[in-house]
Protein backbone atom coordinates (compact mmCIF):
# COMPACT_ATOMS: atom_id res chain seq x y z
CA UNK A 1 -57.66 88.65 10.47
CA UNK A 2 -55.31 89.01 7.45
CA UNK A 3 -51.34 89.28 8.30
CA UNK A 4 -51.47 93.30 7.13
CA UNK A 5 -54.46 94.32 9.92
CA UNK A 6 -52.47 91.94 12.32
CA UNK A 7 -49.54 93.80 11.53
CA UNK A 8 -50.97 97.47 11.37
CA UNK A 9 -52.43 96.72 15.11
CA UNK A 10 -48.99 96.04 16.80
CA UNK A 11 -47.73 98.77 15.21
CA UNK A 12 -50.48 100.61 16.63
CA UNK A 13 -49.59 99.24 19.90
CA UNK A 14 -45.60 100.32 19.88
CA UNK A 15 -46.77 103.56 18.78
CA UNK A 16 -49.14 104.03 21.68
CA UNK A 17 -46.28 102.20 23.82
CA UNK A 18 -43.10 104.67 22.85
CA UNK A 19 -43.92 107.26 20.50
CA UNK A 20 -41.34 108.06 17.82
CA UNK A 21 -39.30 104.92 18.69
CA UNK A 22 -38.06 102.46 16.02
CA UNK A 23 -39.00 98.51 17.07
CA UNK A 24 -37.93 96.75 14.49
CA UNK A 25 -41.02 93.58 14.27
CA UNK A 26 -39.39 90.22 13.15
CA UNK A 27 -41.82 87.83 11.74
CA UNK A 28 -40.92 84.05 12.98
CA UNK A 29 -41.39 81.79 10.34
CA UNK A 30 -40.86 78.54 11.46
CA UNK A 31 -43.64 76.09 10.13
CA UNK A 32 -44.69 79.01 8.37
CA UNK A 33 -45.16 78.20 4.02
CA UNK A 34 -42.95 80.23 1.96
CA UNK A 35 -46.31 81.69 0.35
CA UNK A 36 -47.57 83.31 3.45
CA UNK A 37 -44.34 84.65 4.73
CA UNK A 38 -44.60 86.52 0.96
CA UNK A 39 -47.76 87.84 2.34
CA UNK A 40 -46.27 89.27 5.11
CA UNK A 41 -43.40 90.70 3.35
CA UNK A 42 -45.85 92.38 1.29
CA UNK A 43 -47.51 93.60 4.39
CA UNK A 44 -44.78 95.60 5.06
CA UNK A 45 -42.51 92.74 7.64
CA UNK A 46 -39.63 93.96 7.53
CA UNK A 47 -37.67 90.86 8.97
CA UNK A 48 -37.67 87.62 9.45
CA UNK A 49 -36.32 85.00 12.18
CA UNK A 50 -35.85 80.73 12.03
CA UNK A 51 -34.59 78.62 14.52
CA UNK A 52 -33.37 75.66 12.66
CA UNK A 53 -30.92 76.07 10.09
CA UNK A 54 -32.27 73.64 7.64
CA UNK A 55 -35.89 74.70 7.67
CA UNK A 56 -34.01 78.39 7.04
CA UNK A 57 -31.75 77.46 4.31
CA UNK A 58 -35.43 75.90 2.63
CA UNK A 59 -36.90 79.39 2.79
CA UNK A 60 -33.64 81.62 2.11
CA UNK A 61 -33.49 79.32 -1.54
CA UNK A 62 -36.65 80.87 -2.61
CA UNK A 63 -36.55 84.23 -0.75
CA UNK A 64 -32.85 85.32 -0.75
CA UNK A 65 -34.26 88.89 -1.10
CA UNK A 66 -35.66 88.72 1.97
CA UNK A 67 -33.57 90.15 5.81
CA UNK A 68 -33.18 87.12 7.63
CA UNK A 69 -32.03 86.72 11.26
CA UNK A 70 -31.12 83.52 12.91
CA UNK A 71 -32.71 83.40 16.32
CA UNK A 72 -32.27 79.49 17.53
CA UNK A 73 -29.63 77.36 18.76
CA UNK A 74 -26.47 77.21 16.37
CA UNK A 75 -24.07 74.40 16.19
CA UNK A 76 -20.73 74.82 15.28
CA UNK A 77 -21.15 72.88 12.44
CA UNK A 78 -23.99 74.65 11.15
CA UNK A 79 -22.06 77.83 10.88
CA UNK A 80 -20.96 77.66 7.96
CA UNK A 81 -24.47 77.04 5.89
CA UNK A 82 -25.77 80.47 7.10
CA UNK A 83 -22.67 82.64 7.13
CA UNK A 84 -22.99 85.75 4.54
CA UNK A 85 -27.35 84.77 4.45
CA UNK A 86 -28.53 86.18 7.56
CA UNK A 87 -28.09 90.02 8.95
CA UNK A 88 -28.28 88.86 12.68
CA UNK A 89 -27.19 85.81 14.36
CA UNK A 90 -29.48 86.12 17.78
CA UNK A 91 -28.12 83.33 20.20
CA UNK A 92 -24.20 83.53 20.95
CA UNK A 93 -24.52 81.84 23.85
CA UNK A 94 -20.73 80.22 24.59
CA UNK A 95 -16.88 80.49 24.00
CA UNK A 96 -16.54 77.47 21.50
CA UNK A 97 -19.30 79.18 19.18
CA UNK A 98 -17.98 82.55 19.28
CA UNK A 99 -14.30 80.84 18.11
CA UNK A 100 -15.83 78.78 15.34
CA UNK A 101 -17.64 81.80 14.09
CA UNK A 102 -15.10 84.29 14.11
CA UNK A 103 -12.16 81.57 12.18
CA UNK A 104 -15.32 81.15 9.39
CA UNK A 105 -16.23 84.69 9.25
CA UNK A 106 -12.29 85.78 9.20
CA UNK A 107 -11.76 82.85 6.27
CA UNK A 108 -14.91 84.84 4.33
CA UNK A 109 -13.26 88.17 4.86
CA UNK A 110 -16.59 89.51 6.59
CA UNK A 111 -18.07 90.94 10.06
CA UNK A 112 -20.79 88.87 11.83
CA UNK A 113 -23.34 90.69 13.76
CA UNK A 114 -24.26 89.02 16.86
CA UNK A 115 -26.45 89.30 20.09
CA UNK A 116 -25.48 87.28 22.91
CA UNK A 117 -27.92 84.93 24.31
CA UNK A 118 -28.78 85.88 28.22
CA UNK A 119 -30.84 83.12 30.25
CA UNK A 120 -31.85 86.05 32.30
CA UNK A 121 -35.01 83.83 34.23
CA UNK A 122 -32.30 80.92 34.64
CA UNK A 123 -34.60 78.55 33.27
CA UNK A 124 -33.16 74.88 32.83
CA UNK A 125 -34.49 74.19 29.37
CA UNK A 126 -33.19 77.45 28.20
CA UNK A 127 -29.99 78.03 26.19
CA UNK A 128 -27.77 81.47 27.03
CA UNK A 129 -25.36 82.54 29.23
CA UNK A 130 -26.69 82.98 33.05
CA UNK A 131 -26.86 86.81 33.47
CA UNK A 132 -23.74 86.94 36.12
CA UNK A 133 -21.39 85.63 32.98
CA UNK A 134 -22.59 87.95 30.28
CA UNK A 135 -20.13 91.21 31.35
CA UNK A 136 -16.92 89.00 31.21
CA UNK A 137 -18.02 87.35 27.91
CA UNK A 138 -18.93 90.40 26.30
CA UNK A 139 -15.24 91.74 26.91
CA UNK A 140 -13.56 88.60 25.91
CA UNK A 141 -15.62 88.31 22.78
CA UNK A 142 -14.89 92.05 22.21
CA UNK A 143 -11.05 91.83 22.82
CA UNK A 144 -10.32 88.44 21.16
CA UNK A 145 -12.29 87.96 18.23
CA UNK A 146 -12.29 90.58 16.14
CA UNK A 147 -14.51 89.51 13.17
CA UNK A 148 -17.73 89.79 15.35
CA UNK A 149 -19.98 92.99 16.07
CA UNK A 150 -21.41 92.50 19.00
CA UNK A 151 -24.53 94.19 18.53
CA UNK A 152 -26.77 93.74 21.84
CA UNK A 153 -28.32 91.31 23.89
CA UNK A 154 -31.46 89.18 23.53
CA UNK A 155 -33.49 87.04 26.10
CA UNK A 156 -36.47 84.52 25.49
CA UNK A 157 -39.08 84.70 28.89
CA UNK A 158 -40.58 82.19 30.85
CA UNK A 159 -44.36 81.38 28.82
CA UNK A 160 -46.66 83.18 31.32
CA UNK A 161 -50.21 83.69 31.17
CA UNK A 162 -49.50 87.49 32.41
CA UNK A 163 -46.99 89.37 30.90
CA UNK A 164 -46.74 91.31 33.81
CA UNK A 165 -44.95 88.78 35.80
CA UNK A 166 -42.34 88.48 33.17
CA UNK A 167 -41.36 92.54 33.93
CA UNK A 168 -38.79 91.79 36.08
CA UNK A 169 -36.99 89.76 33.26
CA UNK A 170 -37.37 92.60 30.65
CA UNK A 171 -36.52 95.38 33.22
CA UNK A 172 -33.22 93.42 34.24
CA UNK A 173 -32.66 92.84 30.56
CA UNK A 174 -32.89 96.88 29.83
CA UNK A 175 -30.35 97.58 33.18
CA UNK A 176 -27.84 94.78 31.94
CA UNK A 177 -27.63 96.35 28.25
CA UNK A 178 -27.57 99.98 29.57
CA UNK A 179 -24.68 98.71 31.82
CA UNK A 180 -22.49 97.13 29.13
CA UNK A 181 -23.13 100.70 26.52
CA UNK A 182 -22.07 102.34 29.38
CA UNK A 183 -18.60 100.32 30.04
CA UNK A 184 -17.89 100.30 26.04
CA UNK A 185 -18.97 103.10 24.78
CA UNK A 186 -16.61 103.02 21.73
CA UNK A 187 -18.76 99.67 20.52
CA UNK A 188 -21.31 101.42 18.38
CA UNK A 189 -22.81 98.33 16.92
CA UNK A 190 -24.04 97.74 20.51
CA UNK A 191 -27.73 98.81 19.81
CA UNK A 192 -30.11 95.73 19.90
CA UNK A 193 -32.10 94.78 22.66
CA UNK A 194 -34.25 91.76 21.33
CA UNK A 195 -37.00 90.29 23.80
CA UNK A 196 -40.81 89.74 23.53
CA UNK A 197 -42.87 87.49 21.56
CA UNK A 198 -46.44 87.19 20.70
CA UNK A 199 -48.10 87.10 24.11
CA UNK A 200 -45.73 89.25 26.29
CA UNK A 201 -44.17 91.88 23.53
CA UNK A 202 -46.08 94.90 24.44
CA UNK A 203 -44.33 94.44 27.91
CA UNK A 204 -40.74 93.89 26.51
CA UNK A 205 -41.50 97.10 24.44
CA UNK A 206 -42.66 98.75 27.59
CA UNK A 207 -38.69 97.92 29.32
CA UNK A 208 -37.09 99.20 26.12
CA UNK A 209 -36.78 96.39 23.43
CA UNK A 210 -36.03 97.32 20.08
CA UNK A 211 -36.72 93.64 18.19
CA UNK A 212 -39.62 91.83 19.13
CA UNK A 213 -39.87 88.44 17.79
CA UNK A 214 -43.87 87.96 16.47
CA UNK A 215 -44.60 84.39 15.38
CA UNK A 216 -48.32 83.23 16.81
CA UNK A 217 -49.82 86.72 16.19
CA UNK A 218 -48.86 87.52 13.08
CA UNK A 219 -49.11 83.60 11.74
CA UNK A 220 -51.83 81.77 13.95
CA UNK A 221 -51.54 78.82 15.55
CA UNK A 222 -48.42 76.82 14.25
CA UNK A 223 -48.54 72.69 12.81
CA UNK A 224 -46.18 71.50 14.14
């Protein structure tokens, strides 16, 4: 099935899902050739995520056109090589990072959108802050560096082979993001809620996620 009828058929889904809502799809690229993630530009993907910043930085040379979002790990001393190139930064995750990338972004004279990183199933080979943490480093982030929107929250979930048991994760996702607009209701950058991937995004959509993060299904298989 071509990228455009994969596409159409998720769209399908959301609109079946939550009528009228805006999910905004992001296509994850990594492994993926420049040429096909053309293809899916052309298929109307509106977005597009990497995980490692050189493999990114490869891709953003020949399609700086393109809204890019940078959904992996980030080391400090990455920052600078994708400051002012992506729209989205997906994984603040700890203090050090958020420091490093508000000095850049206040050196640059800009605003860096950012979603903080929640390891909402505590899984041990996850990165993100444990969900207890994520109210008192949203404030501090908020109060003390003032170069960075935060913009919402995103979670990866445990791999299951039903969705369904990966509910609760979403569900607690939706209540901790509903808290946090609730205490800071002047933030009103505070409007992403990315979770979901290929084989468990029509549940995340179902708990109120707003970015999904399609790789497998739009792409196939990856070679890794």
């Amino acid at each position: 099935m071509e990228i455009s009828q994969k596409l159409q058929e998720v769209k399908r889904e959301i609109a079946k899902i939550r009528p009228g809502s805006k999910v905004k799809i992001l296509g994850v690229t990594k492994t993926v050739d420049v040429e096909r993630i053309k293809e899916a530009s052309k298929a109307g993907v509106e977005a597009f995520g990497e995980n490692k910043v050189q493999e990114f930085l490869e891709k953003y040379e020949k399609l700086p056109h393109l809204e890019w979002h940078f959904i992996g790990h980030l080391q400090t001393n990455k920052i600078n090589k994708i400051l002012g190139k992506v729209v989205l930064i997906h994984s603040l995750d700890r203090y050090n990072l958020a420091e490093e990338l508000n000095k850049r972004a206040y050196r640059l004279g800009i605003n860096v959108p950012v979603l903080l990183e929640v390891n909402m199933a505590k899984e041990e080979t996850k990165f993100g802050l444990m969900p207890e943490e994520v109210e008192e480093f949203y404030f501090e982030v908020r109060e003390n560096f003032k170069n960075l929107e935060v913009s919402g929250l995103m979670t990866v979930a445990p791999y299951v082979e039903n969705p369904e048991e990966v509910r609760p994760v979403f569900r607690a996702m939706r209540e901790l993001f509903l808290k946090l607009k609730a205490q800071d209701p002047e933030n009103d950058k505070f409007q992403y809620l990315s979770m979901g991937m290929s084989n468990d995004y029509k549940v995340a959509v179902e708990e109120g996620a707003n970015i999904i993060r399609l790789g497998t299904l739009l792409f196939g298989e990856r070679n890794y």
